[in-house]
Protein backbone atom coordinates (compact mmCIF):
# COMPACT_ATOMS: atom_id res chain seq x y z
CA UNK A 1 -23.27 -0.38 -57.60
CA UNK A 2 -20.95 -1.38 -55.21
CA UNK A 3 -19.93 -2.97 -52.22
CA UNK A 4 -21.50 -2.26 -48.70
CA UNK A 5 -20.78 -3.83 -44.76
CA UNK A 6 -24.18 -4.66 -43.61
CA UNK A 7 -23.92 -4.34 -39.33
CA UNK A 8 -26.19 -6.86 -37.70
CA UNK A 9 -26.55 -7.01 -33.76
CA UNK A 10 -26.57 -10.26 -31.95
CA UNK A 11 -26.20 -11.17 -28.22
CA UNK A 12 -23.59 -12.72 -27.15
CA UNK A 13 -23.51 -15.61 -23.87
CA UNK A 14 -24.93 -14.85 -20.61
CA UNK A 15 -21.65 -13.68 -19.12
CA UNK A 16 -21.12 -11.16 -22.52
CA UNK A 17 -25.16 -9.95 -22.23
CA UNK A 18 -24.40 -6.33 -21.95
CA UNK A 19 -21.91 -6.40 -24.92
CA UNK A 20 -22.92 -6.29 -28.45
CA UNK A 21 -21.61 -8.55 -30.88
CA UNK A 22 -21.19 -6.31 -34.45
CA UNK A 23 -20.42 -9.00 -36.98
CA UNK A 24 -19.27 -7.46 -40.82
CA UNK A 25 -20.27 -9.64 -43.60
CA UNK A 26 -19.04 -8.22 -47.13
CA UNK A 27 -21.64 -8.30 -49.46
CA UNK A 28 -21.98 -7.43 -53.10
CA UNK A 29 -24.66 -5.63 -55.51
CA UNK A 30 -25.62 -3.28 -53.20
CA UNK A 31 -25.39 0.32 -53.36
CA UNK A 32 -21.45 1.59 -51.36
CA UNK A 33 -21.63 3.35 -48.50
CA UNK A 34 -19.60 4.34 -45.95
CA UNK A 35 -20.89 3.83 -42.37
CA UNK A 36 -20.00 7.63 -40.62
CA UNK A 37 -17.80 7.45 -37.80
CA UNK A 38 -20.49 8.53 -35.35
CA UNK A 39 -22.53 5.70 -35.54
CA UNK A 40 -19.20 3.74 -35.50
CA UNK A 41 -18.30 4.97 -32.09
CA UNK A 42 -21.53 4.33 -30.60
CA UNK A 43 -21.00 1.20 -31.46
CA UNK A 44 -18.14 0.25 -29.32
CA UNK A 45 -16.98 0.02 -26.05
CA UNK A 46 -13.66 0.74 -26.72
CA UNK A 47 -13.95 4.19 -28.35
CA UNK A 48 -16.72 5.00 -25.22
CA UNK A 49 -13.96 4.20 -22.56
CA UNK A 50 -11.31 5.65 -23.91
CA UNK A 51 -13.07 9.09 -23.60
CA UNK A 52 -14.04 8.88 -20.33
CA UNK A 53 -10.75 8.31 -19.18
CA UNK A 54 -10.27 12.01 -17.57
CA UNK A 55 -13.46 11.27 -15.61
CA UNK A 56 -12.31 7.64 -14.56
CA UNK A 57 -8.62 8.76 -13.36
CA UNK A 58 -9.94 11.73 -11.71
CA UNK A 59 -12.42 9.26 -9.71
CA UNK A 60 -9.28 7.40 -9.04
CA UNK A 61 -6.91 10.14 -7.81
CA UNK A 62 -10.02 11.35 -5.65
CA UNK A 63 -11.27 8.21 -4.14
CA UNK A 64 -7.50 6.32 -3.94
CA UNK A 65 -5.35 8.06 -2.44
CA UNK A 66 -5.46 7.32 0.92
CA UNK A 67 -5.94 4.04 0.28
CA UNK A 68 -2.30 4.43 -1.77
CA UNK A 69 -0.94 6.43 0.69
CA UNK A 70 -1.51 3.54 3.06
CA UNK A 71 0.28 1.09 1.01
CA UNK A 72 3.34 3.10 0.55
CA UNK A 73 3.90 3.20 4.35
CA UNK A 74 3.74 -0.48 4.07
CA UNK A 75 6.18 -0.91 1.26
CA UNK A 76 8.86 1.30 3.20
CA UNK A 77 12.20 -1.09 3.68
CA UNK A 78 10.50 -3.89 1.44
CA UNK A 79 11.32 -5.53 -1.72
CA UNK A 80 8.48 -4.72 -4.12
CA UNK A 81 7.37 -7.28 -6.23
CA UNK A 82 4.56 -6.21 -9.11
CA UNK A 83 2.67 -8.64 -10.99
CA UNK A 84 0.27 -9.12 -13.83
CA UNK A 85 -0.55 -10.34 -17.38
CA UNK A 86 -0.78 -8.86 -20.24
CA UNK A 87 -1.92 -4.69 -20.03
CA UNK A 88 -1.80 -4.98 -16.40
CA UNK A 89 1.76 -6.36 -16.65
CA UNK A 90 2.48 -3.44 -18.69
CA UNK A 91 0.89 -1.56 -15.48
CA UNK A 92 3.58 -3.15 -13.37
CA UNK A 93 6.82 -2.17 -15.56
CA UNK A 94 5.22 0.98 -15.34
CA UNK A 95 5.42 0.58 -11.48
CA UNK A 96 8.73 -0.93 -11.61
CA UNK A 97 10.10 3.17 -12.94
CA UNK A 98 7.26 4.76 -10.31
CA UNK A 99 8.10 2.93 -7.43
CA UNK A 100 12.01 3.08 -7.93
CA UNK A 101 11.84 6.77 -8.68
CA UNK A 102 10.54 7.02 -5.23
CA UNK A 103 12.93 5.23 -3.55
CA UNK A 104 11.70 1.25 -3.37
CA UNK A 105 13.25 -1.48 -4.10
CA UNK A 106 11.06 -2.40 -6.99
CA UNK A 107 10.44 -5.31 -9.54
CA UNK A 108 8.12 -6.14 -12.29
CA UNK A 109 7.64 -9.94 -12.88
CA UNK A 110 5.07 -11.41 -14.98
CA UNK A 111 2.17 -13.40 -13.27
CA UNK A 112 3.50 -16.40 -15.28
CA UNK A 113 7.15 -15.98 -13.60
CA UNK A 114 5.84 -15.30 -10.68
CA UNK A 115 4.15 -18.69 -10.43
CA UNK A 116 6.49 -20.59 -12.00
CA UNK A 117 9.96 -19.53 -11.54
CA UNK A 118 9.51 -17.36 -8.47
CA UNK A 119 11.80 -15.51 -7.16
CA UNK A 120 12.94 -14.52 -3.15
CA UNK A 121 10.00 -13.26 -1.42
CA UNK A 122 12.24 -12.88 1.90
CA UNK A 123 11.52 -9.60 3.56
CA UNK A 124 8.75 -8.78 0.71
CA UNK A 125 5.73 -6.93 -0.73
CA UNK A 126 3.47 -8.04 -3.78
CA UNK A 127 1.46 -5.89 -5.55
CA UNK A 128 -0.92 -7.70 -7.66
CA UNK A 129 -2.25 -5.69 -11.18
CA UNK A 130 -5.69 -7.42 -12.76
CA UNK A 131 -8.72 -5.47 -14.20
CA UNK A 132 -10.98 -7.94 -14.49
CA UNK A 133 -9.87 -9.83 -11.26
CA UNK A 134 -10.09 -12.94 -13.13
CA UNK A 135 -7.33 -13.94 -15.10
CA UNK A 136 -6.06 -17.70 -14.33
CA UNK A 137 -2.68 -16.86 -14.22
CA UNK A 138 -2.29 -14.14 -11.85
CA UNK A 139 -5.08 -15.41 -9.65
CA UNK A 140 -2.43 -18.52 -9.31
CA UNK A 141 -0.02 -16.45 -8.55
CA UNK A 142 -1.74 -14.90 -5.99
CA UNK A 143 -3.15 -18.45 -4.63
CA UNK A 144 0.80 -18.87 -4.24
CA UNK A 145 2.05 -15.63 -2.64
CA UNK A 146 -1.05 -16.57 0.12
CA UNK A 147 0.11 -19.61 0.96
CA UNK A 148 3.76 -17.95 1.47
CA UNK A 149 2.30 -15.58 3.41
CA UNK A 150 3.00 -12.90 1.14
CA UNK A 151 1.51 -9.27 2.24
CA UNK A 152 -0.49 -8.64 -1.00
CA UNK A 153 -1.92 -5.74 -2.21
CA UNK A 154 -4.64 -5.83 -5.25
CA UNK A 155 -5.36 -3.12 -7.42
CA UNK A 156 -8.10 -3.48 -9.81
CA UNK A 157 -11.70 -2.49 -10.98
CA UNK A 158 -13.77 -5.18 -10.04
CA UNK A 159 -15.13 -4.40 -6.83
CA UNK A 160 -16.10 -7.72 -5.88
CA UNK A 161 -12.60 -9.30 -5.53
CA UNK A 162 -11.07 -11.23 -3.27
CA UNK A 163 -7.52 -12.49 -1.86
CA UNK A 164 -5.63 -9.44 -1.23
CA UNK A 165 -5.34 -8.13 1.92
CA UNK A 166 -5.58 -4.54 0.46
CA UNK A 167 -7.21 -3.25 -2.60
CA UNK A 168 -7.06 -0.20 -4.50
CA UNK A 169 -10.07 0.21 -6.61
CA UNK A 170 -9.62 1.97 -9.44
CA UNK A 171 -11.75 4.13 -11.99
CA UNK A 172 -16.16 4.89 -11.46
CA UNK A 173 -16.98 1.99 -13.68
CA UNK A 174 -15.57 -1.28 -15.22
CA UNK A 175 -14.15 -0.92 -18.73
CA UNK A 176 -16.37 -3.01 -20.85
CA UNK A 177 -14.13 -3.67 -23.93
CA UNK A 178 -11.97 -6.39 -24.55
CA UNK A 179 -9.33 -4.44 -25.97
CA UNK A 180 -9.15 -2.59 -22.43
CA UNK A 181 -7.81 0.91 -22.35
CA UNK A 182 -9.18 2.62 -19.24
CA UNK A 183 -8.49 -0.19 -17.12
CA UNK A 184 -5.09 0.52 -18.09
CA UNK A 185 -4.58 4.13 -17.25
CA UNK A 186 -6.29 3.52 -14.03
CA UNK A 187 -4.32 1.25 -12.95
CA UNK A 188 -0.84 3.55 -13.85
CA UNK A 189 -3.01 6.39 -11.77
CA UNK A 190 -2.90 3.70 -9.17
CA UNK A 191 0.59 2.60 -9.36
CA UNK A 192 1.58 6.78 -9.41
CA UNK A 193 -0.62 7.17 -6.98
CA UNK A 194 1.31 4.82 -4.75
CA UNK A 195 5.36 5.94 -5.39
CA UNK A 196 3.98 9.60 -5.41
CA UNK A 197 1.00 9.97 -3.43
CA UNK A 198 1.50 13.87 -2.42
CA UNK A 199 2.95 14.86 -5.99
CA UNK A 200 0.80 17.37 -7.21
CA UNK A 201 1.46 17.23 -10.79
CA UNK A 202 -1.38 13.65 -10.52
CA UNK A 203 -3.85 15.96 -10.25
CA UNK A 204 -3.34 17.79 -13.73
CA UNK A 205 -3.58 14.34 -15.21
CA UNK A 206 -7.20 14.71 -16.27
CA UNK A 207 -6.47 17.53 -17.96
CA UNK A 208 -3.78 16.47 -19.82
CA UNK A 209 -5.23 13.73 -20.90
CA UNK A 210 -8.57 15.62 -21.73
CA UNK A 211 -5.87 17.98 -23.83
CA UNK A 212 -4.30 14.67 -25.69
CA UNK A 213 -8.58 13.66 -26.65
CA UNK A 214 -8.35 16.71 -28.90
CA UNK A 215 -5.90 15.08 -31.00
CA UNK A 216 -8.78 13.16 -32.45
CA UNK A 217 -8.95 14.61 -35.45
CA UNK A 218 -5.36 14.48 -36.40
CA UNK A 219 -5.16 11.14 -35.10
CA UNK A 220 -7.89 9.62 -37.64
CA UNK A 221 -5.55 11.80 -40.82
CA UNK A 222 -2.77 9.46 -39.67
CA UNK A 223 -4.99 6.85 -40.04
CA UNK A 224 -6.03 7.78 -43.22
CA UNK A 225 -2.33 8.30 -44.29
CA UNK A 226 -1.03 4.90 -43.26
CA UNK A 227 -4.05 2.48 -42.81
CA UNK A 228 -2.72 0.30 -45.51
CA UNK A 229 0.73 -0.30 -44.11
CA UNK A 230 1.60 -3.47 -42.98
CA UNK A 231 3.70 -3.46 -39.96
CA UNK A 232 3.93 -0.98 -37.05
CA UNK A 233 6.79 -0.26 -34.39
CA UNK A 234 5.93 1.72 -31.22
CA UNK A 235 9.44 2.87 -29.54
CA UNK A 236 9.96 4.21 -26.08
CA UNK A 237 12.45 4.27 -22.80
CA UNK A 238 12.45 4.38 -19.16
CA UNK A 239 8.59 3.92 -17.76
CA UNK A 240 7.43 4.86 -22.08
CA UNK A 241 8.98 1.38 -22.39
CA UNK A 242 5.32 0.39 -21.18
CA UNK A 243 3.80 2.21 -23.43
CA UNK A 244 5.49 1.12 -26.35
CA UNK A 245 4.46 -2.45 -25.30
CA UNK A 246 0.84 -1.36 -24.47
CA UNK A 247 0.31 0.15 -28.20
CA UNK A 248 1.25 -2.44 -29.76
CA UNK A 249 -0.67 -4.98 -28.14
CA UNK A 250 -3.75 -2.59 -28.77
CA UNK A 251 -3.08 -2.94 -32.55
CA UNK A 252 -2.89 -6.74 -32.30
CA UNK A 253 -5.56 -7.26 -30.32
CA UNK A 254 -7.81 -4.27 -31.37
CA UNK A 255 -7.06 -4.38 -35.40
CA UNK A 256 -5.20 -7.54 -35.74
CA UNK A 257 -1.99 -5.29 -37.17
CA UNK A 258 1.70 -6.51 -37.21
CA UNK A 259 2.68 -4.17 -34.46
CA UNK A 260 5.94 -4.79 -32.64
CA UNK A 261 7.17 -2.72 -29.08
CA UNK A 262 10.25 -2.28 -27.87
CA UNK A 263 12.55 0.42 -26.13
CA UNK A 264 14.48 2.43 -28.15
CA UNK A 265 18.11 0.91 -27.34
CA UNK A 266 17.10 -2.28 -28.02
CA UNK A 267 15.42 -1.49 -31.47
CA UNK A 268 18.90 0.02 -32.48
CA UNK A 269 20.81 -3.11 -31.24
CA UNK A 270 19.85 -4.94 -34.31
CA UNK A 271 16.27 -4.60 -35.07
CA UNK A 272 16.81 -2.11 -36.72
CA UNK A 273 17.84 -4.09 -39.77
CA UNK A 274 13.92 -5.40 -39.96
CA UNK A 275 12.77 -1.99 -40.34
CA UNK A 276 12.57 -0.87 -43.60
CA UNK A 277 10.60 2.43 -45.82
CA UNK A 278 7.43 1.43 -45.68
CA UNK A 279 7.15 0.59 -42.33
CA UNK A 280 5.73 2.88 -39.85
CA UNK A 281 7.23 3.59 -36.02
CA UNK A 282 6.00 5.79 -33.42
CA UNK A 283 8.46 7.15 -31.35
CA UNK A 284 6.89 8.47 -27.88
CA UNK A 285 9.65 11.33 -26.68
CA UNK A 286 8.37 13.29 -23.59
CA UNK A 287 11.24 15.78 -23.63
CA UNK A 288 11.63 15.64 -19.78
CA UNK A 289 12.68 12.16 -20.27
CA UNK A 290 16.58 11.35 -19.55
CA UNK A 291 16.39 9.46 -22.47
CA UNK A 292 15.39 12.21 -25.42
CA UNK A 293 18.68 12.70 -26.54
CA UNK A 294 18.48 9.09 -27.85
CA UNK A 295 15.20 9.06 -29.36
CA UNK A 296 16.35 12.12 -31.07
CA UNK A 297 19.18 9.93 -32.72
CA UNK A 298 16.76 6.88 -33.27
CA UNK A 299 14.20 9.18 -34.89
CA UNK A 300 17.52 10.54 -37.62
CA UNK A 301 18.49 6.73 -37.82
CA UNK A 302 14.72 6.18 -38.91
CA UNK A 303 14.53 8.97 -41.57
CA UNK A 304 17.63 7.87 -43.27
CA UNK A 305 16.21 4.51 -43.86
CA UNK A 306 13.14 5.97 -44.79
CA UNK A 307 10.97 4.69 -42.54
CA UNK A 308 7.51 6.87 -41.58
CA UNK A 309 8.01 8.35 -38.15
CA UNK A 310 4.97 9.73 -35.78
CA UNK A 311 6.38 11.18 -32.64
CA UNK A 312 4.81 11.51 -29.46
CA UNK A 313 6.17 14.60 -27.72
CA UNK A 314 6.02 17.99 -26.20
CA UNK A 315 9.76 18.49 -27.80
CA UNK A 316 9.81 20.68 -31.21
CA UNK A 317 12.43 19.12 -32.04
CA UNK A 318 11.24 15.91 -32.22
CA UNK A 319 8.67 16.85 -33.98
CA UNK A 320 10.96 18.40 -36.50
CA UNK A 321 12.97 15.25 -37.15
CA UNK A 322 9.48 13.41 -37.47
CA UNK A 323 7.22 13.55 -40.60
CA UNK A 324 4.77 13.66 -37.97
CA UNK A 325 4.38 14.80 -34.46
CA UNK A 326 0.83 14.33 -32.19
CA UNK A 327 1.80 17.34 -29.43
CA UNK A 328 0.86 16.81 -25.99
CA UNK A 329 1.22 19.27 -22.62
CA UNK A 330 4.34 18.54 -20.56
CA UNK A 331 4.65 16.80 -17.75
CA UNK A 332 6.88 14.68 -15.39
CA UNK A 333 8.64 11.82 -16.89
CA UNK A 334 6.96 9.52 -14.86
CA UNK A 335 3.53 11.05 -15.49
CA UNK A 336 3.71 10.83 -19.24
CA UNK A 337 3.03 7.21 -19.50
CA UNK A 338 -0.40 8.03 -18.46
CA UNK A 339 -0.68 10.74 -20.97
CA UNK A 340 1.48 9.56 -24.01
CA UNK A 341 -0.75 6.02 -24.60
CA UNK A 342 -4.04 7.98 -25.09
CA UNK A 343 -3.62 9.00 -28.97
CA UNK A 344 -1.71 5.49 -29.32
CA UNK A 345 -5.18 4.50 -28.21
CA UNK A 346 -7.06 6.88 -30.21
CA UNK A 347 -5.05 5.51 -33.68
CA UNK A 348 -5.49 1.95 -32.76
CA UNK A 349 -9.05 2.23 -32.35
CA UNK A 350 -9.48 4.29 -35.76
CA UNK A 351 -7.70 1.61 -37.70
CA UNK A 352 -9.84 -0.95 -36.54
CA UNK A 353 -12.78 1.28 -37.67
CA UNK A 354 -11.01 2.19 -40.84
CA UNK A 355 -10.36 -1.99 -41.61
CA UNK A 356 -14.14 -3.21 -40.64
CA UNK A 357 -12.94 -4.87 -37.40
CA UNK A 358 -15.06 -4.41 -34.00
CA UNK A 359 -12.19 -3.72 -31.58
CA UNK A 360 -14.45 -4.62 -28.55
CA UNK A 361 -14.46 -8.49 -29.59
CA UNK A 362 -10.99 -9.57 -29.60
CA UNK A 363 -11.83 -11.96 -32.71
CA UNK A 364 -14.36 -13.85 -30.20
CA UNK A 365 -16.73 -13.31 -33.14
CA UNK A 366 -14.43 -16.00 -34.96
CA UNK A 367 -15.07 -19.62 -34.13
CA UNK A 368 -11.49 -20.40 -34.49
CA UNK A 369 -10.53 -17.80 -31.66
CA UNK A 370 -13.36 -18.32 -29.41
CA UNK A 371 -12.16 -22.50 -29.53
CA UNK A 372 -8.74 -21.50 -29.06
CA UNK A 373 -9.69 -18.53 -26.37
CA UNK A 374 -11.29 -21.67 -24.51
CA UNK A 375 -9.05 -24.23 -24.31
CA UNK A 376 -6.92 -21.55 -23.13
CA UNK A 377 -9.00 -21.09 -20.06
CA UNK A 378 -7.32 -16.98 -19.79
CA UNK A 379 -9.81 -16.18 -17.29
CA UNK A 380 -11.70 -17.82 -14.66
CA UNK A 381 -15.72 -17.29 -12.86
CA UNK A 382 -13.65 -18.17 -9.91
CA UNK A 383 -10.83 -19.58 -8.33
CA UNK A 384 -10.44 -20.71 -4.50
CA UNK A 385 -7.59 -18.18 -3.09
């Protein structure tokens, strides 16, 4: 006898009907089992959309490009601003490195900035970063770079927005998940796509990341190894910094974890003194980056506290320093970021497996959330651009 997670399936409100709810209710006296990962992964969106991610950034890179190449004629002698919330202002650091590396004058500022404390627009450009096309905050912003008379340029997946004078639509379907990781990588494709629109090296992307997928099974041994740790760090530099925010906002919002990103530098400015041995930190270290060197030194700072280290890297030796390294193919710099957050993905959506959670739900399942989610009022049916 033992204890067993009965799954029940419930629909959720109108505009959720083609999600399933999977609520987990511990229950005693019944014979343990353990619910196989298969039938786990069918379950949820998230796991389904982050494996079609070669096939949704190859749709992206083949149906986008003009559209980006386009756009960068208009940014030419502009001040770039790029704005967003949450992943999709993760997107627009990313596009800060991109579009800088390619010779614009380029800024990320967060939707919430951008409406509130906003900053010159004189001779300017505003690329606007939403998936879902409906979050309040950078839909405001927008509403406020219109009524400047801002050129704006959208890029997102829903293909029935509205406001921008361009728009870049990006992967062959909308991510349904929550916890949104396709959306994201689409939207760096997008970005790319835009500072390096005849770089060759995009169009390898779907096979790197279809490479990085067949860490899956090393990915869920990590999992196994540290699923009962308490608190997470995700390090990285340059355009990784991204990344290391993006992972860890996929553990809080996927499997509820203590998860903490930052870029390297600043971690050893004084965080490090909050990182102790049994913590866990993922260091993501293309070796192409200008910045290796350093992690290199973070990742020896690490061991000697004691600290579990999981490297993300095409560098041996990285992966040397590291008790663990996840190898992926090399690349550019600034195309790693699209390659580097897939087995971040991968382990955030196995620990939420691995802990009973439903990664899709965000904790809507919860009344508390849901009451807090809407008084919050994050997103919006529609708002009058």
């Amino acid at each position: 006898m033992g204890t067993c997670f009965r799954y029940n399936k419930e629909s959720k409100s109108q505009s959720h009907k083609n999600r399933i709810a999977v609520n987990v209710q511990k229950t005693v006296n019944f014979t343990s089992f353990i619910l196989s990962t298969l039938v786990a992964e069918r379950m949820h969106s998230m796991y389904k959309m982050i494996k079609r991610q070669p096939e949704a950034v190859n749709y992206t890179i083949q149906n986008c490009a003009k559209q980006a190449s386009d756009v960068a004629r208009l940014l030419e002698g502009k001040r770039v601003y790029i704005t967003g919330c949450g992943s999709s202002f993760h997107a627009a650091l990313y596009g800060e490195y991109v579009l800088r590396a390619n010779g614009s004058d380029a800024f990320a500022v967060h939707a919430m900035d951008m409406l509130h404390y906003t900053p010159d627009l004189k001779n300017s450009i505003a690329i606007v970063v939403s998936h879902s096309w409906k979050t309040q905050t950078t839909l405001r912003a927008l509403r406020l770079l219109n009524k400047r008379k801002i050129t704006c340029i959208g890029i997102t997946a829903n293909r029935a927005a509205k406001g921008s004078k361009i728009f870049i639509r990006t992967g062959n379907e909308f991510d349904e998940s929550d916890c949104v990781t396709m959306g994201y990588t689409t939207e760096l494709v997008a970005l790319a796509l835009i500072a390096r629109s005849r770089d060759k090296e995009l169009r390898r992307v779907p096979l790197l990341i279809n490479d990085v997928l067949n860490t899956e099974r090393q990915v869920k041994e990590l999992v196994d190894t540290y699923a009962g740790k308490k608190r997470f760090f995700v390090l990285g530099a340059g355009p990784n910094t991204a990344t290391a925010y993006e992972m860890a906002l996929k553990m809080k919002e996927g499997n509820f974890t203590d998860a903490e990103g930052m870029q390297i530098e600043q971690m050893l400015h004084g965080s490090i003194s909050g990182i102790d041995a049994d913590d866990v930190v993922f260091l993501i270290a293309p070796k192409t980056s200008k910045t290796y060197q350093r992690t290199i030194d973070a990742a020896q700072a690490l061991k000697k506290i004691g600290a579990s280290t999981i490297a993300v890297t095409d560098g041996n030796d990285m992966a040397r320093i590291c008790n663990h390294a996840i190898k992926i193919l090399s690349c550019s710099e600034h195309i790693n970021p699209i390659v580097s957050i897939v087995p971040l993905q991968l382990f955030a959506y196995h620990l939420a497996v691995t802990n009973g959670i439903n990664p899709d739900l965000t904790r809507e399942d919860d009344i508390r959330y849901r009451n807090a989610y809407s008084s919050l009022r994050l997103h919006l049916k529609q708002l009058t651009l």
